[in-house]
N, C-alpha and C. Protein backbone atom coordinates (compact mmCIF):
# COMPACT_ATOMS: atom_id res chain seq x y z
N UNK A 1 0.83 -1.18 0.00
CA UNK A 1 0.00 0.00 0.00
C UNK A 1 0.88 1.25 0.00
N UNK A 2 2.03 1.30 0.66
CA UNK A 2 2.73 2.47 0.59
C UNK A 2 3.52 2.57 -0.93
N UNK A 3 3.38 1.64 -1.74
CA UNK A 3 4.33 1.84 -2.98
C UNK A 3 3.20 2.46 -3.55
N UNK A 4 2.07 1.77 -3.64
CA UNK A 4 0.85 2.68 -4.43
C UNK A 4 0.53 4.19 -4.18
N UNK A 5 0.68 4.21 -3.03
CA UNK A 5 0.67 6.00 -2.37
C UNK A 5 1.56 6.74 -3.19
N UNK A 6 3.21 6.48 -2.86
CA UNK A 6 4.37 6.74 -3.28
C UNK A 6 4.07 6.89 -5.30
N UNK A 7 3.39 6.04 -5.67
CA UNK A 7 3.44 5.99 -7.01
C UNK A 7 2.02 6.72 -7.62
N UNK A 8 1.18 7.20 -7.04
CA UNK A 8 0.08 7.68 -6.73
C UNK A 8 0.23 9.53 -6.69
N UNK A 9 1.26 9.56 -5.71
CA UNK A 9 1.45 11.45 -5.44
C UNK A 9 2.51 11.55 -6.78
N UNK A 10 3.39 10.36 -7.12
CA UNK A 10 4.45 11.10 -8.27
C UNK A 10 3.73 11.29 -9.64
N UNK A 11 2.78 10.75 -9.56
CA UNK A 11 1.77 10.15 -10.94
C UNK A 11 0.50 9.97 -10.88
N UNK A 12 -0.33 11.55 -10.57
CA UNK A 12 -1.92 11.30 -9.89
C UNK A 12 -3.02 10.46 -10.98
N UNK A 13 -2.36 11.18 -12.16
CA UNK A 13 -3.29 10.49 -13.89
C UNK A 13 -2.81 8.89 -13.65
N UNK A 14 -2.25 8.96 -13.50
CA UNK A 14 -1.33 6.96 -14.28
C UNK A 14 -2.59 6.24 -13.67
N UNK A 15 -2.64 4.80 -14.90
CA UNK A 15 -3.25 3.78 -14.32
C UNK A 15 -2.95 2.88 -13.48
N UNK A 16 -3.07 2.68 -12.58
CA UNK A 16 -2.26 1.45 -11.40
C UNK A 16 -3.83 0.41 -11.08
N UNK A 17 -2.84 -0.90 -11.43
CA UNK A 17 -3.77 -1.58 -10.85
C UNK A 17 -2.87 -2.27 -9.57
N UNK A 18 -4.56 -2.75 -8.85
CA UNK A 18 -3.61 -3.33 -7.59
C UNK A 18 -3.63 -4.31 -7.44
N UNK A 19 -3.04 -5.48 -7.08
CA UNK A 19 -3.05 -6.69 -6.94
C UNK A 19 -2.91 -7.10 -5.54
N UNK A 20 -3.90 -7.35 -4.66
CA UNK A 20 -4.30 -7.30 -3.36
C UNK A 20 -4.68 -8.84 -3.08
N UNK A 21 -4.34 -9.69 -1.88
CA UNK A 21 -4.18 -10.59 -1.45
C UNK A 21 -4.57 -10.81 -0.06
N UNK A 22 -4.84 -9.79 0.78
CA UNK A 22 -5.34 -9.85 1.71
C UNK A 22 -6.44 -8.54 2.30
N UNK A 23 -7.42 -8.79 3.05
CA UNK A 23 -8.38 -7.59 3.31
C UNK A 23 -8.16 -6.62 4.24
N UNK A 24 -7.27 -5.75 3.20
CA UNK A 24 -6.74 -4.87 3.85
C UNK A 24 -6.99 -3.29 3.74
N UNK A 25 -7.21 -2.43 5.60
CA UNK A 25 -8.21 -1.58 5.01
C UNK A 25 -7.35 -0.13 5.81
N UNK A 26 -6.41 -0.10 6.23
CA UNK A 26 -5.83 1.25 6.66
C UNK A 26 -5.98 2.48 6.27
N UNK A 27 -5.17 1.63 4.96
CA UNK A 27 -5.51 3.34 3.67
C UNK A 27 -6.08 2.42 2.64
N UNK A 28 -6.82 2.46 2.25
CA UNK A 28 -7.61 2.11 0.98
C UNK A 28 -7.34 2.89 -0.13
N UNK A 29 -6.82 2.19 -1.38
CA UNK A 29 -6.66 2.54 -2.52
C UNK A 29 -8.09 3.49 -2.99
N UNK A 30 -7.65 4.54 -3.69
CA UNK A 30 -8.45 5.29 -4.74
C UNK A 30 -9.87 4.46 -4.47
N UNK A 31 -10.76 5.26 -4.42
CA UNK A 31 -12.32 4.86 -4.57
C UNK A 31 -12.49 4.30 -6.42
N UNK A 32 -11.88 4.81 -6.98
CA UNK A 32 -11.88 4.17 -8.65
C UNK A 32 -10.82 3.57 -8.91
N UNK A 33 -10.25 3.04 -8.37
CA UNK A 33 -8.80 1.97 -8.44
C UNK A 33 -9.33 0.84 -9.53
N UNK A 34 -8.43 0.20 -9.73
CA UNK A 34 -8.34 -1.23 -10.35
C UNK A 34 -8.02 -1.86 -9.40
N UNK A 35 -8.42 -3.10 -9.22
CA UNK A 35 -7.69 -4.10 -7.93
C UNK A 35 -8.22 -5.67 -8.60
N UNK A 36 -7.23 -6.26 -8.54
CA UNK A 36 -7.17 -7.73 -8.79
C UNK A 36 -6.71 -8.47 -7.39
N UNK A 37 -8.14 -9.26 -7.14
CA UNK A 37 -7.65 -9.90 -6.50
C UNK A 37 -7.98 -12.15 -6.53
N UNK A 38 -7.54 -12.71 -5.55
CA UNK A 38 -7.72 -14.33 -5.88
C UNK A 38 -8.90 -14.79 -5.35
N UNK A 39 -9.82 -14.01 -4.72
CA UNK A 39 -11.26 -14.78 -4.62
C UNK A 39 -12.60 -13.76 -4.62
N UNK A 40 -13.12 -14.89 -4.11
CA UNK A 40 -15.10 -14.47 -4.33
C UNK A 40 -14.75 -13.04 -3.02
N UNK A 41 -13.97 -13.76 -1.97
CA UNK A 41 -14.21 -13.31 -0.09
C UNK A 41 -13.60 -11.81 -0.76
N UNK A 42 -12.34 -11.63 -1.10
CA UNK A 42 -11.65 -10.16 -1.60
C UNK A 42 -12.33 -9.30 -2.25
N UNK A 43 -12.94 -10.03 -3.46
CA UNK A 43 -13.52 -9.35 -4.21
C UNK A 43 -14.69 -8.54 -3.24
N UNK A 44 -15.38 -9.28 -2.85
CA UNK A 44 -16.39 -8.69 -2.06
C UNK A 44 -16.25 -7.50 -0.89
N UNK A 45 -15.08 -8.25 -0.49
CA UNK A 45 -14.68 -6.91 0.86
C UNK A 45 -14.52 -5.93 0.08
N UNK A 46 -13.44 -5.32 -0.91
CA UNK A 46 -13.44 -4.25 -1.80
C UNK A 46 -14.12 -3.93 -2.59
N UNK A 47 -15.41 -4.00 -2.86
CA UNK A 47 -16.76 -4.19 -3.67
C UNK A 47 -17.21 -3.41 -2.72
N UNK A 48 -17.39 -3.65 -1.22
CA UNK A 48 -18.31 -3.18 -0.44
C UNK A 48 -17.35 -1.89 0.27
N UNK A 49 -16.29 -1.77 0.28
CA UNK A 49 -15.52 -0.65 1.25
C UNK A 49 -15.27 0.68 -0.36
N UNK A 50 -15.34 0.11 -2.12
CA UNK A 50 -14.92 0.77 -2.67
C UNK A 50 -16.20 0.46 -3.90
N UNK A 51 -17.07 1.26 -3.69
CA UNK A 51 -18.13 1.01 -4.55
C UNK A 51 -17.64 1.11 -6.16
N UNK A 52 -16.72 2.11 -6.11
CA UNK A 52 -16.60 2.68 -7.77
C UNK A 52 -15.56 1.65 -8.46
N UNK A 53 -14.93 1.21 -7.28
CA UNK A 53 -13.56 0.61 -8.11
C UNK A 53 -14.06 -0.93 -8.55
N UNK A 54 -13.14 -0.86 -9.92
CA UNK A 54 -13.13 -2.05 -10.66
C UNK A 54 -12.42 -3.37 -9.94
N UNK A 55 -12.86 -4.17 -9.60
CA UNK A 55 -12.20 -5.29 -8.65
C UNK A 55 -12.68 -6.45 -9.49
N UNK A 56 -11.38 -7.17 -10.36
CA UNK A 56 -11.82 -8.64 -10.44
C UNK A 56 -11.07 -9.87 -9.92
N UNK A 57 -11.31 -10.90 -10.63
CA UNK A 57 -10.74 -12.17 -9.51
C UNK A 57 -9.75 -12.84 -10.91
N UNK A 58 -8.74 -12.43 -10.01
CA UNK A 58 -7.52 -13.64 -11.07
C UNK A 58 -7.72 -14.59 -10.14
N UNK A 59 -7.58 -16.13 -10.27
CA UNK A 59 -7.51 -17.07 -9.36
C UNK A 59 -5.64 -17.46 -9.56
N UNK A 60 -5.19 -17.53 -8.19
CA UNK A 60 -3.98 -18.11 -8.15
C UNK A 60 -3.62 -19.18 -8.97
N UNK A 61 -2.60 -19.11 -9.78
CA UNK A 61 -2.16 -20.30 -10.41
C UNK A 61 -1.56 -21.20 -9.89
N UNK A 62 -1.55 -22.84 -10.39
CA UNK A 62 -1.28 -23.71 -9.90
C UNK A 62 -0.69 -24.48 -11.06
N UNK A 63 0.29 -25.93 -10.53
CA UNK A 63 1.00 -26.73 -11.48
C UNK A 63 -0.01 -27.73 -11.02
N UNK A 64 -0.59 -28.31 -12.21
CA UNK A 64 -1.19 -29.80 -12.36
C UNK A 64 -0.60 -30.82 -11.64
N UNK A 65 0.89 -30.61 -12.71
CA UNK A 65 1.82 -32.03 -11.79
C UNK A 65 1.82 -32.38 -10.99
N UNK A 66 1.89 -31.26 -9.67
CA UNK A 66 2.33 -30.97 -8.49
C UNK A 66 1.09 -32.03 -7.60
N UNK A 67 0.02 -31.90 -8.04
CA UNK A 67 -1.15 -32.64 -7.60
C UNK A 67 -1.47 -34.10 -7.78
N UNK A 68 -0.86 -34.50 -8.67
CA UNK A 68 -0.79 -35.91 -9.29
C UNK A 68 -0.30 -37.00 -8.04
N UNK A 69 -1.26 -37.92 -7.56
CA UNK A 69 -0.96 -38.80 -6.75
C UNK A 69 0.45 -39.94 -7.52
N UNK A 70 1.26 -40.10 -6.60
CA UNK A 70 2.36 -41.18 -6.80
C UNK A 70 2.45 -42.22 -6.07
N UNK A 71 2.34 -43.31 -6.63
CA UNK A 71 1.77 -44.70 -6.11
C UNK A 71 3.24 -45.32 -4.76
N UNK A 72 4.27 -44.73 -5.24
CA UNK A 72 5.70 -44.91 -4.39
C UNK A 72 5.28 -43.97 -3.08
N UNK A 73 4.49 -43.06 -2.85
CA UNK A 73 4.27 -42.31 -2.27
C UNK A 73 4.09 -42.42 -0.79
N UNK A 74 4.85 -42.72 -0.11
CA UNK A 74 4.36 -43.47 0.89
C UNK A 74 4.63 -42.40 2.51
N UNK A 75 3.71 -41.04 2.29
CA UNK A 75 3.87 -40.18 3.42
C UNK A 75 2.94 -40.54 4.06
N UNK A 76 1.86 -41.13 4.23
CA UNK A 76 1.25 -41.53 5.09
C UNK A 76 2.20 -42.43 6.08
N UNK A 77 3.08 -43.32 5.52
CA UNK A 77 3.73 -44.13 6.54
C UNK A 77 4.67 -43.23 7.16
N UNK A 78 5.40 -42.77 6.54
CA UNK A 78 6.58 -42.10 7.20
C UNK A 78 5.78 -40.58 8.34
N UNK A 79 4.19 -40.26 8.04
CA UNK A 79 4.25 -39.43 9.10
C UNK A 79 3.32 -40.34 10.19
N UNK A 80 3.26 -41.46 10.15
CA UNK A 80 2.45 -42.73 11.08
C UNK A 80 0.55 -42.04 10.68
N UNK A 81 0.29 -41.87 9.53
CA UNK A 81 -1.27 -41.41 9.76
C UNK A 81 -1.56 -42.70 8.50
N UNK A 82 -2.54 -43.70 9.47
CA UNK A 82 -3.30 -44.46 8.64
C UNK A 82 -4.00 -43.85 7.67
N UNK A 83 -4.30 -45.20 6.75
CA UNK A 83 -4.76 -44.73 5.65
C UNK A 83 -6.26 -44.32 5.33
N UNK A 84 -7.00 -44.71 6.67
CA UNK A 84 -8.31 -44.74 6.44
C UNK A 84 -8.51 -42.91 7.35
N UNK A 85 -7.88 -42.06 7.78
CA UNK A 85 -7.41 -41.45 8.47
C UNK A 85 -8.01 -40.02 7.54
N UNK A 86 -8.64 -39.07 7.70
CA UNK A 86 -8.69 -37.26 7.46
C UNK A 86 -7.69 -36.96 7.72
N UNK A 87 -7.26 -36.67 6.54
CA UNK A 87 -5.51 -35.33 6.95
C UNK A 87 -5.98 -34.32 6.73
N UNK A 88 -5.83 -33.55 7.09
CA UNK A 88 -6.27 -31.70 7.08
C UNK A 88 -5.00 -31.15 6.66
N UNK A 89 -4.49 -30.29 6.02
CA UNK A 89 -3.35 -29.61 5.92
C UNK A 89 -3.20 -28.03 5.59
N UNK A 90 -2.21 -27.68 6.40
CA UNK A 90 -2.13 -25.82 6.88
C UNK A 90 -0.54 -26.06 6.23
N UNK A 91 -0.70 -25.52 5.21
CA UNK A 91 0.51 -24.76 4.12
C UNK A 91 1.09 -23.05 4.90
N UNK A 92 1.64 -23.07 5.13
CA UNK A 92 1.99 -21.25 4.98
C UNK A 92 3.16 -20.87 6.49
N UNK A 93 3.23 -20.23 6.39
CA UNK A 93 3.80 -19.21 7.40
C UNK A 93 3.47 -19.10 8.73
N UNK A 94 4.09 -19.60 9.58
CA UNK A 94 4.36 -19.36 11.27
C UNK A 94 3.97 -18.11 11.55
N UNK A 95 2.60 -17.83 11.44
CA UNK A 95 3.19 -16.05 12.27
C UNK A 95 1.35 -16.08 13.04
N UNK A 96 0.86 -15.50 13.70
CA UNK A 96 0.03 -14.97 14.58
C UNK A 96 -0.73 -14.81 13.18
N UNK A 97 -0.98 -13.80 12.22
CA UNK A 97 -1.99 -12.88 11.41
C UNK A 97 -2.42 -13.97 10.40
N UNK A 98 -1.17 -15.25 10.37
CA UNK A 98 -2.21 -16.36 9.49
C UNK A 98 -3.07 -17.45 10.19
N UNK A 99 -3.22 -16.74 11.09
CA UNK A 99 -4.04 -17.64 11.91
C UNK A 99 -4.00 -19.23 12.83
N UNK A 100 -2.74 -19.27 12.32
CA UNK A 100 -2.19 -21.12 13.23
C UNK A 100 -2.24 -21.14 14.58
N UNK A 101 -2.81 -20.17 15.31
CA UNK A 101 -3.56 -20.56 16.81
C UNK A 101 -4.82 -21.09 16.60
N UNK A 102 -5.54 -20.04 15.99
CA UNK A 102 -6.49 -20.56 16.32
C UNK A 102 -7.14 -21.96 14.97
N UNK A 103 -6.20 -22.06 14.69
CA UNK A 103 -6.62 -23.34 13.91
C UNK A 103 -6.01 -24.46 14.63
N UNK A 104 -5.07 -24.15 15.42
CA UNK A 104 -4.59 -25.30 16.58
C UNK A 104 -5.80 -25.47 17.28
N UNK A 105 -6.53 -24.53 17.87
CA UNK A 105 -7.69 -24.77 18.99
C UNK A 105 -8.67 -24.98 18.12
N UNK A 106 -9.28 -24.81 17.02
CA UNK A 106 -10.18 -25.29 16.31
C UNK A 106 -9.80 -27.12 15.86
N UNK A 107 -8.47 -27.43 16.01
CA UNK A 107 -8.51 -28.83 15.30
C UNK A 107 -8.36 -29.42 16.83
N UNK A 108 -7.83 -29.08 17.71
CA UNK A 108 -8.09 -29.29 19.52
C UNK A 108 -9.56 -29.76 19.52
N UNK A 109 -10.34 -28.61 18.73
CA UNK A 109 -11.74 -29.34 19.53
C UNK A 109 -12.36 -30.27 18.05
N UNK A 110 -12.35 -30.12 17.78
CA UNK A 110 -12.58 -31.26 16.04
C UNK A 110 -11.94 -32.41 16.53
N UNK A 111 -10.55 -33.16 17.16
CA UNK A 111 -10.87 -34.16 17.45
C UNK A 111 -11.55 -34.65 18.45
N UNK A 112 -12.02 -33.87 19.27
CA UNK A 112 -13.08 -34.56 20.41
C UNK A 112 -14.54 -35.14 19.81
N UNK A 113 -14.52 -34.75 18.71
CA UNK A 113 -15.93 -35.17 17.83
C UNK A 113 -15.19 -36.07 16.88
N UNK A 114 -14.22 -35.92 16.22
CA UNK A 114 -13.55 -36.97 15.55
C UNK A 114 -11.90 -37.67 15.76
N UNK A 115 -11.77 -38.85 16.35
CA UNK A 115 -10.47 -39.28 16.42
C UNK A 115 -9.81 -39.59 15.41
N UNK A 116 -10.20 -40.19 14.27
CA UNK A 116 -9.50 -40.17 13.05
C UNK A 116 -9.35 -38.90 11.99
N UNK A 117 -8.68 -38.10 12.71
CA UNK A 117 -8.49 -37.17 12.21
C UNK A 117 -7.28 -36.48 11.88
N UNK A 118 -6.13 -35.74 11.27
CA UNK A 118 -4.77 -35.68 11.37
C UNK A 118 -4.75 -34.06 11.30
N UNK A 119 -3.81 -33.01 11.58
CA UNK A 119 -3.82 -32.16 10.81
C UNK A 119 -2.31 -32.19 10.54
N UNK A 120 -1.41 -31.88 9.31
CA UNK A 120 -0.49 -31.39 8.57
C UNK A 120 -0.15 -30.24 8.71
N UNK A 121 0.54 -29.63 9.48
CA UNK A 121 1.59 -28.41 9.23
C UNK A 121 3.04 -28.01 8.67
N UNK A 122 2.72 -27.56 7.10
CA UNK A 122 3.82 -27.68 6.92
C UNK A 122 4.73 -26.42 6.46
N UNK A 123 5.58 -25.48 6.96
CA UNK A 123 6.20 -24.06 7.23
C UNK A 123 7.33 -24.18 6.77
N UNK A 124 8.18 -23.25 6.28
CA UNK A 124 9.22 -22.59 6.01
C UNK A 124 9.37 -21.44 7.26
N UNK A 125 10.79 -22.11 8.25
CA UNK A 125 10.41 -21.21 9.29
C UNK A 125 11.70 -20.15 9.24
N UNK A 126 11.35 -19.25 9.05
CA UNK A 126 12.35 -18.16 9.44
C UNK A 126 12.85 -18.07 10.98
N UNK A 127 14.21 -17.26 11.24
CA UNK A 127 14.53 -17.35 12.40
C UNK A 127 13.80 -16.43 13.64
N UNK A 128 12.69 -15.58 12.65
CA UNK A 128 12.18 -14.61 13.88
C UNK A 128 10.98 -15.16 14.44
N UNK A 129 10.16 -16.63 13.75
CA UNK A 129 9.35 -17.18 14.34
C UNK A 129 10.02 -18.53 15.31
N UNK A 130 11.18 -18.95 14.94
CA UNK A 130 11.67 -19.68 15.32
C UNK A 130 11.49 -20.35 17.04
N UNK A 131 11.39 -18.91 17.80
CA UNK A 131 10.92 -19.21 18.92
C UNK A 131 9.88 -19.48 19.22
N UNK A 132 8.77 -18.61 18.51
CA UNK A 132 7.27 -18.93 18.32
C UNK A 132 6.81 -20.48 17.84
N UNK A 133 7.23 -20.84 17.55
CA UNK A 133 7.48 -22.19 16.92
C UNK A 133 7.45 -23.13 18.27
N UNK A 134 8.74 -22.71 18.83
CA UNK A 134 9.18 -23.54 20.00
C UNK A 134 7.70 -23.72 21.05
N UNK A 135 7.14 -22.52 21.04
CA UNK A 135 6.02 -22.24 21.90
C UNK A 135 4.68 -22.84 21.71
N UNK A 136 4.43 -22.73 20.18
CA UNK A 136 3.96 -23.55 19.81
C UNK A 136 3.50 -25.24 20.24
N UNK A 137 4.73 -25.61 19.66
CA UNK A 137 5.09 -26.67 20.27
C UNK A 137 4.79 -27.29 21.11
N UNK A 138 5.41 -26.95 22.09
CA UNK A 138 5.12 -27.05 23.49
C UNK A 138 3.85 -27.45 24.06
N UNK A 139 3.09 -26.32 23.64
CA UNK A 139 1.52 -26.00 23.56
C UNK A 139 0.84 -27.30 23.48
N UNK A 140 1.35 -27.20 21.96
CA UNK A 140 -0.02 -28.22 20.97
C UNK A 140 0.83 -28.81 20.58
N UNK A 141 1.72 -30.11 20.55
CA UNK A 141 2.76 -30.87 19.75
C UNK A 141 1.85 -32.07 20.49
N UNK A 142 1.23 -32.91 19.33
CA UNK A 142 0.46 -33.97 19.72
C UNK A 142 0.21 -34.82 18.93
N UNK A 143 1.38 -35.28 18.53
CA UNK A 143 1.80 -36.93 17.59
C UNK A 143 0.67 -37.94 17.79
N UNK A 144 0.75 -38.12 19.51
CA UNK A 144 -0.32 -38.81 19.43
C UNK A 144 -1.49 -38.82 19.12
N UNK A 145 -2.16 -37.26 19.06
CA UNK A 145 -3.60 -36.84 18.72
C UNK A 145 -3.52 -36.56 17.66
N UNK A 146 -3.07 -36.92 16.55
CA UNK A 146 -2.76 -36.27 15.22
C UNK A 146 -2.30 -34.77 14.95
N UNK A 147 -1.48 -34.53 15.15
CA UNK A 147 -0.40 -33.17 14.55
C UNK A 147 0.67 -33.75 14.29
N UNK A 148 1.03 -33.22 13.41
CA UNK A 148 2.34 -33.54 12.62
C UNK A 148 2.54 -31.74 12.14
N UNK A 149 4.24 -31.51 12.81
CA UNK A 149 4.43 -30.08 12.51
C UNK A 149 6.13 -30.70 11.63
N UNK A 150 5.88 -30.10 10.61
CA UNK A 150 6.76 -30.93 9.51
C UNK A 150 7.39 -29.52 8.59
N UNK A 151 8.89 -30.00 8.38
CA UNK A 151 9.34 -28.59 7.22
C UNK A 151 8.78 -28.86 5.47
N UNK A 152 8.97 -28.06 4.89
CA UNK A 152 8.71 -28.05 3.76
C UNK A 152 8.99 -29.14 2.73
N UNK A 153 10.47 -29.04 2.83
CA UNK A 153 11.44 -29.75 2.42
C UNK A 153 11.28 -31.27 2.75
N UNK A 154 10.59 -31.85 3.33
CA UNK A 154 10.22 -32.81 3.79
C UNK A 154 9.30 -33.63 3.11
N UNK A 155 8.14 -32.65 2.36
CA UNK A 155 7.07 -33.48 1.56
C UNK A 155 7.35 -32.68 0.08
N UNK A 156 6.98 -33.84 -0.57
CA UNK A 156 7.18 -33.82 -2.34
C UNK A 156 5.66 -33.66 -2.82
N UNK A 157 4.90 -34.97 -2.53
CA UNK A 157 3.37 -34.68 -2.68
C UNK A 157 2.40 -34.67 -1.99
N UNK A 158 2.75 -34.04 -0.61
CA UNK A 158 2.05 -33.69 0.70
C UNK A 158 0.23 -33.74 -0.01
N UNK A 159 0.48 -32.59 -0.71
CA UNK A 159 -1.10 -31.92 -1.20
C UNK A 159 -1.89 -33.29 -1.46
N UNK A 160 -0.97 -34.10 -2.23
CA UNK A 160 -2.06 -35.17 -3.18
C UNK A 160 -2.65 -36.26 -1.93
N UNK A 161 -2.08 -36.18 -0.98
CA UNK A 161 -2.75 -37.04 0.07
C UNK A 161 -4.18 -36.30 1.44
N UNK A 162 -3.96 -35.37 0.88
CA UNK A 162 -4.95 -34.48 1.72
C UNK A 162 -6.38 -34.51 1.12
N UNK A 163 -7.44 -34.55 2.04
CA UNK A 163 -8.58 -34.40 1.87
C UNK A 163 -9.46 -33.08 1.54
N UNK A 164 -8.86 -32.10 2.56
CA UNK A 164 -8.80 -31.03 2.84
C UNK A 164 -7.51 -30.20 2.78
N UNK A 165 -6.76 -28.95 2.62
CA UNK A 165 -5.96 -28.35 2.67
C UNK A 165 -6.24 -26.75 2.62
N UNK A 166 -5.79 -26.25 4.13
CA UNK A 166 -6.14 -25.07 4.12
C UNK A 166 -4.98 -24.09 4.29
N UNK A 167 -4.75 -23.19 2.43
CA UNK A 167 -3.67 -22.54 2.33
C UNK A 167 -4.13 -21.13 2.43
């Protein structure tokens, strides 16, 4: 948002579009902006905070391949989650604002209604969450109740075994 400002006072005419990813409302772009964003939920928040502006939906791109089940594939064994088993899986970033508390305490109480259940965490951790991590941990590290907190680098076709996956 501050490059758009910055590019905004040097260049009040120019067309800028924005390419927005999260619902974000501090300073809000131009009431007649362009804004691209990846869903129905975005589109809508800036629809409703920016009546005039043009807002459509690119959907994030994806590799096919990447999805393709592999019969050698054998991460269910190596993270101990049977096969008859719900894996849930949380892709992204260690930090507070993507929400991995409270999806810890939301899958906390989801298995008390379901025991066959797993969830997948799998992060690229930088060193400033690193401790947060640790805390984490601590917390909610429950092999036995299904969590598995796993690096990146670790799964090849994580996705293709998931039922669910929430990125």
């Amino acid at each position: 948002m501050k490059l758009y400002r910055q590019l905004r006072e040097r260049n009040p005419n120019a067309n800028l579009v924005m390419h927005m990813h999260n619902a974000f409302e501090p300073e809000l772009p131009d009431n007649n902006a362009k804004i691209i964003v990846p869903s129905q939920f975005l589109k809508a928040f800036y629809e409703e905070r920016l009546p005039a502006a043009d807002v459509s939906i690119v959907p994030n791109g994806f590799c096919a391949e990447t999805y393709k089940r592999n019969p050698q594939d054998n991460l269910r064994q190596q993270l101990n989650i049977a096969e008859d088993a719900t894996v849930l899986l949380y892709a992204g970033r260690i930090s507070p604002d993507k929400g991995i508390l409270l999806l810890l305490q939301a899958f906390k109480k989801l298995r008390t209604l379901r025991s066959n259940i797993k969830l997948v965490v799998v992060a690229i951790l930088m060193q400033a969450v690193r401790e947060k991590k640790q805390s984490i941990k601590r917390k909610y590290w429950m092999p036995q109740k299904g969590l598995a907190l796993i690096a990146l680098w670790q799964v090849d076709n994580l996705l293709t075994r998931c039922i669910t996956s929430i990125i």
